[in-house]
Protein backbone atom coordinates (compact mmCIF):
# COMPACT_ATOMS: atom_id res chain seq x y z
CA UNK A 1 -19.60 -5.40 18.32
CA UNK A 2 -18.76 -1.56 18.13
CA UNK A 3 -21.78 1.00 17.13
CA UNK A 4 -22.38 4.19 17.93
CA UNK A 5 -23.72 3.42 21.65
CA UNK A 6 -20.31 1.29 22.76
CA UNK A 7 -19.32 3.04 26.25
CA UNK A 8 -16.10 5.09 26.49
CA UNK A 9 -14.24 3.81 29.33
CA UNK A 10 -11.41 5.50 29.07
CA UNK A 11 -10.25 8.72 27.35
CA UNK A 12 -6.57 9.74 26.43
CA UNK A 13 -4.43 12.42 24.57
CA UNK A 14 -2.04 11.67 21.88
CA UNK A 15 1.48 13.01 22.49
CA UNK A 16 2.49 13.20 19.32
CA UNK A 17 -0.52 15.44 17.89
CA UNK A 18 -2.16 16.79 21.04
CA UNK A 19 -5.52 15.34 19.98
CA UNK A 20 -7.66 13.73 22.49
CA UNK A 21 -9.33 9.14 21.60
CA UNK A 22 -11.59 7.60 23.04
CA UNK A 23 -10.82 3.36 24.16
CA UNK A 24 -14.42 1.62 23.89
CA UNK A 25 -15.61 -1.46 25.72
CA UNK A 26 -15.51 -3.31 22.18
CA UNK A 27 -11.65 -1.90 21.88
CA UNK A 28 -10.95 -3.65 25.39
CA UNK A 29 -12.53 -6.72 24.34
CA UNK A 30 -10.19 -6.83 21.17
CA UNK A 31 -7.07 -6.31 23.10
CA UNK A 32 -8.01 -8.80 25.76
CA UNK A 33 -8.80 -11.20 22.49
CA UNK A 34 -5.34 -10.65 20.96
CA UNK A 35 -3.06 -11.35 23.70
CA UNK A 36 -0.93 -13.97 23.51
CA UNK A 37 -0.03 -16.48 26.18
CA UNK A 38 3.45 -17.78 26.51
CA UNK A 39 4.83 -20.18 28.91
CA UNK A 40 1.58 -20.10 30.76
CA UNK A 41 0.94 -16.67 31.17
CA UNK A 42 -1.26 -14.25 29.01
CA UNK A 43 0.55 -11.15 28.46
CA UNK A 44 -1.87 -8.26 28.21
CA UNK A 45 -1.86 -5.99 25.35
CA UNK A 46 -2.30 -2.48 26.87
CA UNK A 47 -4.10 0.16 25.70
CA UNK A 48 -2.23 1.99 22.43
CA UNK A 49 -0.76 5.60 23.63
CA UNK A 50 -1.16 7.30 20.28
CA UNK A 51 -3.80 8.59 18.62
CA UNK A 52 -5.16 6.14 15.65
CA UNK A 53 -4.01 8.85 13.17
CA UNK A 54 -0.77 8.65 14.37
CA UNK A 55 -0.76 4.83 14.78
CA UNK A 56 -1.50 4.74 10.75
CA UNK A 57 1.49 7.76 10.25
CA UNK A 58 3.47 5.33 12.60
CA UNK A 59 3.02 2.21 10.14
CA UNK A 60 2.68 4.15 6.82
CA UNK A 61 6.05 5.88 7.66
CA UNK A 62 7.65 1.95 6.82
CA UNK A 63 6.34 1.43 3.53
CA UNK A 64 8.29 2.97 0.11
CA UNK A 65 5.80 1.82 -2.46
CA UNK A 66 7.16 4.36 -5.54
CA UNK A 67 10.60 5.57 -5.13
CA UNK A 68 13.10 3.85 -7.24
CA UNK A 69 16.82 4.20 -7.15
CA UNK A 70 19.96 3.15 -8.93
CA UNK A 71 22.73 1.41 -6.00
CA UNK A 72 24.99 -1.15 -5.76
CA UNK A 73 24.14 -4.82 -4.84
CA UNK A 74 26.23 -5.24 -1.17
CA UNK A 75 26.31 -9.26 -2.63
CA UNK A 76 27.17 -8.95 -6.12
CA UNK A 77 28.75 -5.21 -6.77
CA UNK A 78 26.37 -5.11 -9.73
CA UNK A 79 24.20 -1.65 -10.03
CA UNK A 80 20.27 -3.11 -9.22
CA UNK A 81 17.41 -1.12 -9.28
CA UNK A 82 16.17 -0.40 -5.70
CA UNK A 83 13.85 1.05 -2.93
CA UNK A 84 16.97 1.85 -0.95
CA UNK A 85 18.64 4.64 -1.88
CA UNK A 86 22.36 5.01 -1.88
CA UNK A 87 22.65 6.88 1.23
CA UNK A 88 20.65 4.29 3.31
CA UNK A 89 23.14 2.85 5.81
CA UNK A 90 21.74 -1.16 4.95
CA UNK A 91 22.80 -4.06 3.06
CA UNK A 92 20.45 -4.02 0.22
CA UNK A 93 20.73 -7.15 -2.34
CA UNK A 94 19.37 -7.80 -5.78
CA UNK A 95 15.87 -9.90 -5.57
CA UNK A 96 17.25 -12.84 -7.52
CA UNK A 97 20.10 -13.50 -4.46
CA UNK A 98 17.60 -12.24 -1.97
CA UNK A 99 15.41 -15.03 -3.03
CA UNK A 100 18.25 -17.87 -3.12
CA UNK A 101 19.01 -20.60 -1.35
CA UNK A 102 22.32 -19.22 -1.43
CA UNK A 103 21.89 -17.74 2.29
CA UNK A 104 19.91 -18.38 5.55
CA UNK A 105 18.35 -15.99 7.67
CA UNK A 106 19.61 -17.50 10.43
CA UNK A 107 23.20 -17.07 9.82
CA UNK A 108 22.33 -13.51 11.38
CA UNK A 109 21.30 -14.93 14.78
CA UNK A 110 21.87 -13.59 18.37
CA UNK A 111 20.84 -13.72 21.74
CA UNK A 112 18.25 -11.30 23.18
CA UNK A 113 20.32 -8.50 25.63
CA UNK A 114 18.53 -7.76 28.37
CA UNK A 115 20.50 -4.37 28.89
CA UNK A 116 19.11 -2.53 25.71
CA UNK A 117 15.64 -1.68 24.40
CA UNK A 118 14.06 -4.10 21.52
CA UNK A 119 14.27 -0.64 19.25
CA UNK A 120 18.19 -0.71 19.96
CA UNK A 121 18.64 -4.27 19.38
CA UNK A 122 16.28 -4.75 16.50
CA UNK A 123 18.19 -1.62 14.39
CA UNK A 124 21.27 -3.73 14.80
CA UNK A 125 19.91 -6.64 13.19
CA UNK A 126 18.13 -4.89 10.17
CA UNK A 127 21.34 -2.79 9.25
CA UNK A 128 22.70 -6.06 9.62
CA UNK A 129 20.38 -8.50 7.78
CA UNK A 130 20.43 -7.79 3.73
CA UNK A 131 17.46 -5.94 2.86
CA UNK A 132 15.47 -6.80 -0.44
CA UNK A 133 16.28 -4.26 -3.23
CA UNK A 134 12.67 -4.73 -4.68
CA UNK A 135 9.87 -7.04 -4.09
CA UNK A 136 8.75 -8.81 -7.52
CA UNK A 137 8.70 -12.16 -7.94
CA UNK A 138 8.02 -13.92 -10.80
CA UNK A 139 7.65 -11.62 -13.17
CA UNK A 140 8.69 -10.20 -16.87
CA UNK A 141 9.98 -7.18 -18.45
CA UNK A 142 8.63 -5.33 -15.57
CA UNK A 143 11.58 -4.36 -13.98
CA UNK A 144 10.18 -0.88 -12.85
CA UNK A 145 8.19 -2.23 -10.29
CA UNK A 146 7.49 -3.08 -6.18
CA UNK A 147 5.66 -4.67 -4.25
CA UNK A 148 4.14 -6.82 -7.19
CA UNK A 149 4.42 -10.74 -8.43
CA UNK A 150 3.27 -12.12 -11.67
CA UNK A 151 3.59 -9.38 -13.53
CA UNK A 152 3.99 -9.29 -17.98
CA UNK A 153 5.35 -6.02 -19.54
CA UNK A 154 4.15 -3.50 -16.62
CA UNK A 155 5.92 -0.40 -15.58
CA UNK A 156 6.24 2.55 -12.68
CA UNK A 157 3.26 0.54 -11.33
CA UNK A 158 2.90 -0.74 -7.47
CA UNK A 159 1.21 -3.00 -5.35
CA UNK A 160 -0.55 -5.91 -7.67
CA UNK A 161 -0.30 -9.06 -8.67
CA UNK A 162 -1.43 -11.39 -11.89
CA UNK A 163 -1.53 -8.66 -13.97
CA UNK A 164 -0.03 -7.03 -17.31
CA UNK A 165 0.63 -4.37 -19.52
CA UNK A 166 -0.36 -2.52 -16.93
CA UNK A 167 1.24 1.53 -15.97
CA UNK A 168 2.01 4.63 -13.87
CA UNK A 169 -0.86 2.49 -11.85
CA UNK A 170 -0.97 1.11 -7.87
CA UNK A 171 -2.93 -1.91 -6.80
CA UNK A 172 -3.93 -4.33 -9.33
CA UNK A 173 -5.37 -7.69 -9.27
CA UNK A 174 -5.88 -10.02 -11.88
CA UNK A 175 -6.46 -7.10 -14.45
CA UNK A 176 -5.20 -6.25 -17.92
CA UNK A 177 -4.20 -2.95 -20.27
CA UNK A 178 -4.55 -0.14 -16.83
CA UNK A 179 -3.23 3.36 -16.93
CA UNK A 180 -3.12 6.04 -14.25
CA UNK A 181 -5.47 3.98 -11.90
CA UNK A 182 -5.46 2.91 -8.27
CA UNK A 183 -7.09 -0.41 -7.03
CA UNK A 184 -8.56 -2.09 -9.42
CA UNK A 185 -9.76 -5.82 -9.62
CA UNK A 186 -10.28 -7.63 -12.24
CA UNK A 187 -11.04 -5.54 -14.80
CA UNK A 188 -9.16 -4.18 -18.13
CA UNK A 189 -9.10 -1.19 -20.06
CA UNK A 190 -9.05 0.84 -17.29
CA UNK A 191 -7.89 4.60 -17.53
CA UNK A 192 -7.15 7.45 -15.20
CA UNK A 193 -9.78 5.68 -12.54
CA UNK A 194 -9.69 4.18 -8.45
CA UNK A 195 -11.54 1.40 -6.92
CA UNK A 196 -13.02 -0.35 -10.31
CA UNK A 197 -14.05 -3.86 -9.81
CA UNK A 198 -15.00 -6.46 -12.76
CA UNK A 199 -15.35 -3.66 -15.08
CA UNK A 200 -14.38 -2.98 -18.57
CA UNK A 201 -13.68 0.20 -20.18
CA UNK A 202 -13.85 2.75 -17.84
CA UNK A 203 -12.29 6.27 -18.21
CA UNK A 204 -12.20 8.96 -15.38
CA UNK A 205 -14.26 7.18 -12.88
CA UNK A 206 -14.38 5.65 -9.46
CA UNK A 207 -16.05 3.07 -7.28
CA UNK A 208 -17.50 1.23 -10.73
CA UNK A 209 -18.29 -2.31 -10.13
CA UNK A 210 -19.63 -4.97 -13.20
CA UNK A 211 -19.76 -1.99 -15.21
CA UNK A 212 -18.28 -1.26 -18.96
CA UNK A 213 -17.92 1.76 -21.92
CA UNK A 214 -18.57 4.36 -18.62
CA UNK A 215 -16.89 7.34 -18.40
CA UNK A 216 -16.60 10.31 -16.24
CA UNK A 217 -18.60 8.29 -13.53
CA UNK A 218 -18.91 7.98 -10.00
CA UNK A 219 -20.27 5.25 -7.86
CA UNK A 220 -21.96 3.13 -9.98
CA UNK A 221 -23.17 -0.98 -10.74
CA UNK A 222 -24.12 -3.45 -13.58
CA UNK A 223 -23.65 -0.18 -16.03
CA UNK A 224 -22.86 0.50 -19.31
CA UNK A 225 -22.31 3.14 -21.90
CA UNK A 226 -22.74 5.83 -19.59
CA UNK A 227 -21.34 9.23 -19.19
CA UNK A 228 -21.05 11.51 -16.50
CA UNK A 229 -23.41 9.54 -14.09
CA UNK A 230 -23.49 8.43 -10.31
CA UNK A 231 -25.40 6.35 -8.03
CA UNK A 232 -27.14 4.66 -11.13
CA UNK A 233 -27.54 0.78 -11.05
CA UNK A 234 -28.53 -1.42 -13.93
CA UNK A 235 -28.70 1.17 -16.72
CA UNK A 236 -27.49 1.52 -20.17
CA UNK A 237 -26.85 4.50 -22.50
CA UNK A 238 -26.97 7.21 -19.93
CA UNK A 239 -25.72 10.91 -19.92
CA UNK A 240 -26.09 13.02 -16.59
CA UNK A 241 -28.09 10.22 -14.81
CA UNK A 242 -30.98 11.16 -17.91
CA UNK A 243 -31.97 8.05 -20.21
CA UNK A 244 -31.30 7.99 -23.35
CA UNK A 245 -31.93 5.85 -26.61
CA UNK A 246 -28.75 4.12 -28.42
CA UNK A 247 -29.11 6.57 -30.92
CA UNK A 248 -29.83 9.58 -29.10
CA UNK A 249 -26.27 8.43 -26.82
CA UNK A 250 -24.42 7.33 -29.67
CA UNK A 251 -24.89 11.18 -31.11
CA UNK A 252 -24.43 12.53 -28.42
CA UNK A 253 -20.83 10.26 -27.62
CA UNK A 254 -19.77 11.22 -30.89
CA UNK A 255 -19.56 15.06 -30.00
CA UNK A 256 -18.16 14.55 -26.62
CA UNK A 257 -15.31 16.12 -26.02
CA UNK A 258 -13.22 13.95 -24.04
CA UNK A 259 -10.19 16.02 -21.50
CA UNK A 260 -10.07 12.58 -19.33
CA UNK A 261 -9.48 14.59 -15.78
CA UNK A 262 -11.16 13.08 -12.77
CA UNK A 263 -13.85 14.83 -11.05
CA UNK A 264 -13.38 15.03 -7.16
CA UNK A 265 -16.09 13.13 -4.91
CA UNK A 266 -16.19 13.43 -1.58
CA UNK A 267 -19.54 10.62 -1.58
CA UNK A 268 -19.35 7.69 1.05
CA UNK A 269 -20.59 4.21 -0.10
CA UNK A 270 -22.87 1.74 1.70
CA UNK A 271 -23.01 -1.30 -0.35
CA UNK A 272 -24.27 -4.13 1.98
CA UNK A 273 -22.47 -3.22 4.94
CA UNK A 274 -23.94 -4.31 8.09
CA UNK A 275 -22.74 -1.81 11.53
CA UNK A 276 -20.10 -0.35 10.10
CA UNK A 277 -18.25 3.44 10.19
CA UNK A 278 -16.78 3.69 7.38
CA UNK A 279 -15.88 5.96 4.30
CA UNK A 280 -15.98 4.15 0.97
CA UNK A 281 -16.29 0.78 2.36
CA UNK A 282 -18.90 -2.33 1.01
CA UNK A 283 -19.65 -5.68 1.95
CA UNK A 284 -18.12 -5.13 5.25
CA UNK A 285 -19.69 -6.26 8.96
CA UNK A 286 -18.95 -4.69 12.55
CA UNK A 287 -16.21 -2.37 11.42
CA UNK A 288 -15.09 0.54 13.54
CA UNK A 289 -12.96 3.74 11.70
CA UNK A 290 -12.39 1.24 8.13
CA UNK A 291 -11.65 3.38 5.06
CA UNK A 292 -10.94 2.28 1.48
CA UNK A 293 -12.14 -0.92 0.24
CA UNK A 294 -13.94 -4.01 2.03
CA UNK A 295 -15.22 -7.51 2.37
CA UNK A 296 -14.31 -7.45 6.16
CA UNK A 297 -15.61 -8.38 9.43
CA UNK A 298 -14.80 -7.09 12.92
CA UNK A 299 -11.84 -4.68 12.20
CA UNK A 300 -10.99 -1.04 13.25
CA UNK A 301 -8.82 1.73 12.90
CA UNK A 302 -7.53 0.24 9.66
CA UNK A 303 -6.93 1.44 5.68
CA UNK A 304 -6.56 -0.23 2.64
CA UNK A 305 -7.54 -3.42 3.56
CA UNK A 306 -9.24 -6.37 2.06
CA UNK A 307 -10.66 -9.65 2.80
CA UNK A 308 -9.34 -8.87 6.79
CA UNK A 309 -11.45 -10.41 9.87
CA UNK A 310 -11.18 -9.63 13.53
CA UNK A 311 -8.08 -7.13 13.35
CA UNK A 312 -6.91 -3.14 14.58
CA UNK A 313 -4.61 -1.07 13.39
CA UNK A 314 -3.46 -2.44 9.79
CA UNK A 315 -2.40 -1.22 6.53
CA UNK A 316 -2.43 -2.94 3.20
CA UNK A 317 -3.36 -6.42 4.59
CA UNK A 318 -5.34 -8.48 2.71
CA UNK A 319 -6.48 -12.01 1.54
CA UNK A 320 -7.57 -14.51 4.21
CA UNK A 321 -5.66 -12.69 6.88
CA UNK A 322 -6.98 -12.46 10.41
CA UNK A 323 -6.17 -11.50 14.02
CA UNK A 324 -3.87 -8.39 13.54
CA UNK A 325 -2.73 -5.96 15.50
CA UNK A 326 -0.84 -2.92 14.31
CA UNK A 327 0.63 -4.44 10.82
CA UNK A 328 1.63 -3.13 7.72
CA UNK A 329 1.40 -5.24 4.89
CA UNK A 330 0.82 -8.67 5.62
CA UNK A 331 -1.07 -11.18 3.72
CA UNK A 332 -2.39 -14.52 4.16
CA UNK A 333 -1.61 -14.35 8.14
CA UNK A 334 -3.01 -15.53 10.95
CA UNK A 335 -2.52 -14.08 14.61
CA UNK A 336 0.57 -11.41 14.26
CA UNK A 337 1.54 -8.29 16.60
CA UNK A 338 3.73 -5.39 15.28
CA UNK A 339 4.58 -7.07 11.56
CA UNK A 340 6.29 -5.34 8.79
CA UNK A 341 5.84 -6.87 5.55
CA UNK A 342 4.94 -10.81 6.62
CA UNK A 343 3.34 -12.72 3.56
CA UNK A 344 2.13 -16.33 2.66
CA UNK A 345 1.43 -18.41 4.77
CA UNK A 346 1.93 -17.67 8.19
CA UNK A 347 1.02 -17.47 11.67
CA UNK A 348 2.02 -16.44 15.31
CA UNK A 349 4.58 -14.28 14.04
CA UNK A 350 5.49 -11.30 16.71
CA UNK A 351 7.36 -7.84 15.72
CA UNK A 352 9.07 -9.14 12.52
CA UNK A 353 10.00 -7.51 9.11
CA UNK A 354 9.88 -9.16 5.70
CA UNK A 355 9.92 -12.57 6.57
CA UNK A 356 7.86 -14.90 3.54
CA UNK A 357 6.43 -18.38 3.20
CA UNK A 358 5.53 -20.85 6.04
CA UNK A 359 6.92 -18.85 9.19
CA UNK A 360 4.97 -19.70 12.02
CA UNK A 361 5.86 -18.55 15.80
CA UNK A 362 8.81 -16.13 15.14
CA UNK A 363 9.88 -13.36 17.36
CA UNK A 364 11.86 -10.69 16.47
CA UNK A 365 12.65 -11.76 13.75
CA UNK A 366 14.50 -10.79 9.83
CA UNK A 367 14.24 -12.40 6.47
CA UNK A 368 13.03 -15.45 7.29
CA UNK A 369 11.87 -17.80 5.35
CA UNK A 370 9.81 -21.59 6.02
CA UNK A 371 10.80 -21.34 9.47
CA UNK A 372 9.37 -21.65 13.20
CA UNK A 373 10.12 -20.95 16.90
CA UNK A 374 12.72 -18.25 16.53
CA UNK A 375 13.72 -15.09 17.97
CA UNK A 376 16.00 -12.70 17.00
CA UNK A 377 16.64 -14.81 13.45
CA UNK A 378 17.98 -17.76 15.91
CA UNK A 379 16.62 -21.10 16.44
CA UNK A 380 14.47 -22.55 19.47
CA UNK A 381 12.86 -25.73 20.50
CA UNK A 382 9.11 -25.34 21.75
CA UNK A 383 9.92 -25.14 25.05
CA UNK A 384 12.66 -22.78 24.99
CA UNK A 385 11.11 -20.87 22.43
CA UNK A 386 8.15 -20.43 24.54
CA UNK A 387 10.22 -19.41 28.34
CA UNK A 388 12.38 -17.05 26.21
CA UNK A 389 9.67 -15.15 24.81
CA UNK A 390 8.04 -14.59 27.84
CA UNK A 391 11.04 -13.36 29.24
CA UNK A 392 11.50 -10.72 26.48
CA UNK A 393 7.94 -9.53 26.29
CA UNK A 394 8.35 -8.64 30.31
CA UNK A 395 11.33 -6.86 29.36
CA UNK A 396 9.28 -4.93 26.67
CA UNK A 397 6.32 -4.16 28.74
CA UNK A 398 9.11 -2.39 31.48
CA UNK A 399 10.67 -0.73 28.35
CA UNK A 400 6.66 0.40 27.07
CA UNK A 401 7.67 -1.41 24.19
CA UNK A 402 5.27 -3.81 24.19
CA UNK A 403 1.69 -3.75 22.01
CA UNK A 404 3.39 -0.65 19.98
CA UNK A 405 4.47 -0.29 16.53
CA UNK A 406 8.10 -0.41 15.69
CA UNK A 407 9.47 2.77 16.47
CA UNK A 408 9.73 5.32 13.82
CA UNK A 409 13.30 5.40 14.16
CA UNK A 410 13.98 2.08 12.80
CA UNK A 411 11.88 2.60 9.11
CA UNK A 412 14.47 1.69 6.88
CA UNK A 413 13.51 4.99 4.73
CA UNK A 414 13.46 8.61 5.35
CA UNK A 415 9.41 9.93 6.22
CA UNK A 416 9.45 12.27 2.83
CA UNK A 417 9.33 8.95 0.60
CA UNK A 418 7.28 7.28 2.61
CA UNK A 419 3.40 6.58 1.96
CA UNK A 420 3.12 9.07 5.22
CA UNK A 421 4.14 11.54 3.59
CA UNK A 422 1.12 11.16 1.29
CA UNK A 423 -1.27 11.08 3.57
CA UNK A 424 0.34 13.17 6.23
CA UNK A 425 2.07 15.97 4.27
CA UNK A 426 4.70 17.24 6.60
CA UNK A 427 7.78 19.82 6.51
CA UNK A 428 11.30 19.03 7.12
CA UNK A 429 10.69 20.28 10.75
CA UNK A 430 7.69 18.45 11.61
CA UNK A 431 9.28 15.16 10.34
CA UNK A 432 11.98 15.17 12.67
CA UNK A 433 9.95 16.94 15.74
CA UNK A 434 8.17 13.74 15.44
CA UNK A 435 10.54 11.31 15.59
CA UNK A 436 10.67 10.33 12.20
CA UNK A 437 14.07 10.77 9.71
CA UNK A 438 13.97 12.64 6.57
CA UNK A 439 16.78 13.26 4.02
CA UNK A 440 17.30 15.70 1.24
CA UNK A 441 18.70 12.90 -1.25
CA UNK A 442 17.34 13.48 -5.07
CA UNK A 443 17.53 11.24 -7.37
CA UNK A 444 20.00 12.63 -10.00
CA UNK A 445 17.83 15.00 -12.56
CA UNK A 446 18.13 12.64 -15.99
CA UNK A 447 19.83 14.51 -19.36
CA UNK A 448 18.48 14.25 -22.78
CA UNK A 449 19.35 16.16 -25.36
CA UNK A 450 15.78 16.31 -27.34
CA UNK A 451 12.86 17.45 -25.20
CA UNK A 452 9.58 19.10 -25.79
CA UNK A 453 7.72 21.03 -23.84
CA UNK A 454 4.16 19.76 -22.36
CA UNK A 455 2.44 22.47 -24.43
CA UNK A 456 4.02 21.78 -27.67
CA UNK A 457 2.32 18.38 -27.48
CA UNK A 458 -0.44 18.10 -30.41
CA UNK A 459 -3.97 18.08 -28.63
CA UNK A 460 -4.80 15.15 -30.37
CA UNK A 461 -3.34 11.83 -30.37
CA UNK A 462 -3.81 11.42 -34.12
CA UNK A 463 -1.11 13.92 -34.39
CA UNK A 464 1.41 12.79 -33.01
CA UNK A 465 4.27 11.29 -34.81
CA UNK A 466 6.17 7.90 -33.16
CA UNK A 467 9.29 9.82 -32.79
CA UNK A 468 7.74 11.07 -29.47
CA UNK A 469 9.07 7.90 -28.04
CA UNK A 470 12.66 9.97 -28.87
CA UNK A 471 11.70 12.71 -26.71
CA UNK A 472 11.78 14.09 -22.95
CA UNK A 473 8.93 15.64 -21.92
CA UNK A 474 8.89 18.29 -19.56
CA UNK A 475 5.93 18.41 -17.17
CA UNK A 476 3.84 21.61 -17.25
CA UNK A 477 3.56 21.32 -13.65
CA UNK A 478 6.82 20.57 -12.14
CA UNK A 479 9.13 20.88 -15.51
CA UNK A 480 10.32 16.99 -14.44
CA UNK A 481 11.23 14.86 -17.59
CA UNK A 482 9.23 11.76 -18.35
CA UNK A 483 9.26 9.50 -21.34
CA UNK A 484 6.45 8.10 -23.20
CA UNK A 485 6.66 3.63 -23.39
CA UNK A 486 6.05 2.02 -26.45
CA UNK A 487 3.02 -0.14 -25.09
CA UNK A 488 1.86 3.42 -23.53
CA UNK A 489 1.54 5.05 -27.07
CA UNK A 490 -0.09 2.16 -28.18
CA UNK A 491 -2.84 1.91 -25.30
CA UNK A 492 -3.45 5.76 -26.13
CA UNK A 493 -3.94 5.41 -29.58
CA UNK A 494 -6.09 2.52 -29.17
CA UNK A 495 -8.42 4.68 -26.73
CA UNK A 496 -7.81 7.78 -28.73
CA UNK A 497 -6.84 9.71 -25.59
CA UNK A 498 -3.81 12.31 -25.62
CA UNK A 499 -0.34 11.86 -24.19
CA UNK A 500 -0.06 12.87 -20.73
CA UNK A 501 1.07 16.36 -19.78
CA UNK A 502 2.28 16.16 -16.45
CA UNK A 503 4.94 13.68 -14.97
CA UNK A 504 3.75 10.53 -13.42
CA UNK A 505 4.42 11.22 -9.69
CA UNK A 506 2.10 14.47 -10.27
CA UNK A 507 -0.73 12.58 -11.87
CA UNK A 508 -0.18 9.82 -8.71
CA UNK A 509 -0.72 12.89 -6.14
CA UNK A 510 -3.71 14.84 -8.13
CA UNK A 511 -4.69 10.78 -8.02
CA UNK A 512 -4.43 11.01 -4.11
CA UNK A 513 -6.11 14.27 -3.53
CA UNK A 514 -9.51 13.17 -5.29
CA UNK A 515 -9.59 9.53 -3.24
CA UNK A 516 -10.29 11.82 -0.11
């Protein structure tokens, strides 16, 4: 159990930023805990070399939630939509022939070579394994979109699933009519607002849970019809944290003016956590270094997480997942080292990238798909499966491969579109002093011959004519054109806020900056 009187046994500088960690008793015990045995032999996990910053930089460096391109399909020759862009040297292939039955992930199989590195070897196999173009499943007329399934007329929006009509947004669950928001569970009518949980109606806020009709509010449970309040629980028809009567609000909502831009707060939450460090964390036990979100038990040095138990070093895991070291993105797992992308069910899976649905024991492994005991996308019995790995993991720990991340060098996507770039702005020089691989590819600047400036748009949505969906407008921030959607315009008008004035990638990073 880590608290604030676990012993430091061992103290160590980060070679990447300089900075000095500490490794606690409670981190030893977790590393003892997650090594595996193969063949009859446990095979340590050592003690990581980087800083836990730079671990997170390390993982957050694979992950393109946002950036969209137009490329060919490498199966079909038809122009897709992608995360790839054009000058990435993979095989990238629509989701519908990713998905198929049409090919088998282990028709790119090989033997392990004992000669090169596992960061030589696996870049071979990824630049030679078809990568997916984007990752929706199951979805409609939500073609701009990633990392999402079950999805109904949703657009520019990231990271959810069972959700619709929902925009310019990232992380949704099982929520309805959302618009400029990150995380949100099941809720609807959610505007311009982060971490929202069963709520309804709620405008320019964060961390709102059970709540509805609140705006401009922070931190906040079982409210309603409230306006500019925070830390208030169980109260109705409040302005400024001061109680009011029904009439006395309803006067005063009438008058408000309403410029829907989200106040910064730099407030920590402790909602029935139990030992925890922590910044805007609830309903979490025994956690060590957890930020954003909760419902977890025994985890450390993680982000973004939800529903995780017993795990270090993860990103974006969620749902029933347990026993993770350094992952990005994995859900519904059980017991996995150094995964990239690994979803529904599995288990024992070792230093693998997207590989979906009932894998259990892989190693090394690509785009696999209801499969077990393989390495290197190539098929084992037990037995062999279980000599071979020991063999490579001796090989790794000689290389000081072994208990690390992938190396930055194999992301499949340059640092500068990466979700490390968000929350480790760097400059061109930095980027590739570090290891990492950035590229001054732009998307191609779009042409339309009727645009309107940001501040020629009518301060009130009542003004503005449909002809708007015609139009280019140019952000007053970074002069980059945007368009206005049809179910946009309509979830405006039916809220009575204006049209945005800035483009959607600066509303995601002024998003960012307040989540701090």
């Amino acid at each position: 159990m880590s608290n604030n009187n676990d012993p430091i046994v061992q103290t160590k500088t980060c070679p990447i930023s300089g900075n000095e960690f500490s490794i606690t008793q409670w981190d030893l015990d977790f590393y003892n805990k997650i090594s595996p045995t193969f063949a009859g032999q446990k095979f340590q996990i050592p003690t990581p070399t980087r800083s836990p910053d730079e671990r997170q930089r390390r993982r957050l460096g694979f992950r393109n939630e946002r950036n969209l391109y137009r490329r060919t399909c490498d199966a079909s020759g038809k122009q897709i939509i992608s995360i790839y862009s054009p000058d990435k040297p993979y095989k990238v292939y629509d989701q519908k022939i990713w998905w198929s039955d049409s090919r088998d992930g282990l028709d790119y199989g090989r033997e392990f070579d004992f000669g090169k590195t596992f960061t030589e070897q696996f870049g071979e196999l990824m630049r030679d394994v078809p990568r997916l173009a984007l990752q929706i499943k199951q979805s409609e007329n939500s073609e701009y979109t990633n990392l999402s399934i079950w999805l109904k007329d949703c657009y520019l929006s990231f990271g959810s699933e069972y959700w619709r009509n929902y925009m310019y947004s990232t992380f949704a669950f099982h929520s309805s009519d959302i618009v400029d928001s990150y995380w949100v569970f099941n809720s609807e009518h959610i505007f311009n607002s982060f971490y929202i949980e069963k709520c309804n109606t709620i405008f320019s806020s964060s961390l709102m849970q059970d709540c509805s009709y609140c705006y401009y509010c922070d931190d906040c449970i079982w409210c309603s019809m409230c306006i500019e309040c925070n830390w208030l629980q169980n109260k109705s028809y409040c302005y400024q944290n001061k109680q009011l009567s029904k009439e006395e609000f309803d006067r005063m909502r009438s008058k408000y003016v309403k410029q829907w831009t989200m106040q910064n707060s730099n407030r920590s939450i402790n909602r029935q956590n139990e030992n925890v460090v922590w910044k805007r964390v609830y309903d979490s036990k025994n956690c060590n270094q957890l930020t954003w979100w909760g419902y977890c038990e025994d985890v450390s040095y993680s982000s973004l997480v939800y529903k995780l138990k017993d795990s270090y070093d993860c990103n974006h895991s969620w749902f029933d997942t347990a026993l993770l070291l350094e992952s990005e993105s994995v859900v519904n797992t059980n017991y996995g080292i150094s995964l990239n992308f690994v979803w529904w069910p599995a288990h024992n899976i070792y230093y693998s990238d997207y590989c979906y649905w009932n894998n259990s024991n892989l190693f090394w492994c690509i785009w696999l798909r209801n499969k077990q005991y393989c390495i290197f996308n190539k098929q084992y019995t037990k037995e062999e499966y279980e000599k071979t790995v020991a063999q490579i993991i001796t090989h790794m720990q000689e290389t000081g491969e072994w208990g690390e991340f992938f190396d930055p060098s194999l992301s499949p996507f340059w640092y500068n579109e990466t979700v490390a770039q968000e929350y480790y702005p760097s400059t061109k020089t930095e980027i590739t002093q570090n290891g990492y691989k950035r590229s001054d590819y732009e998307v191609p600047t779009p042409v339309s011959d009727k645009v309107i400036q940001a501040q020629d748009l009518p301060e009130s949505i009542e003004e503005l004519q449909d002809d708007i969906l015609h139009f280019a407008i140019a952000c007053e921030v970074t002069g980059k054109l945007f368009r206005i959607q049809p179910q946009e315009l309509a979830f405006y008008r039916k809220h009575n806020i204006p049209v945005p004035r800035k483009h959607p990638d600066q509303r995601h990073l002024e998003r960012l900056a307040l989540r701090k």
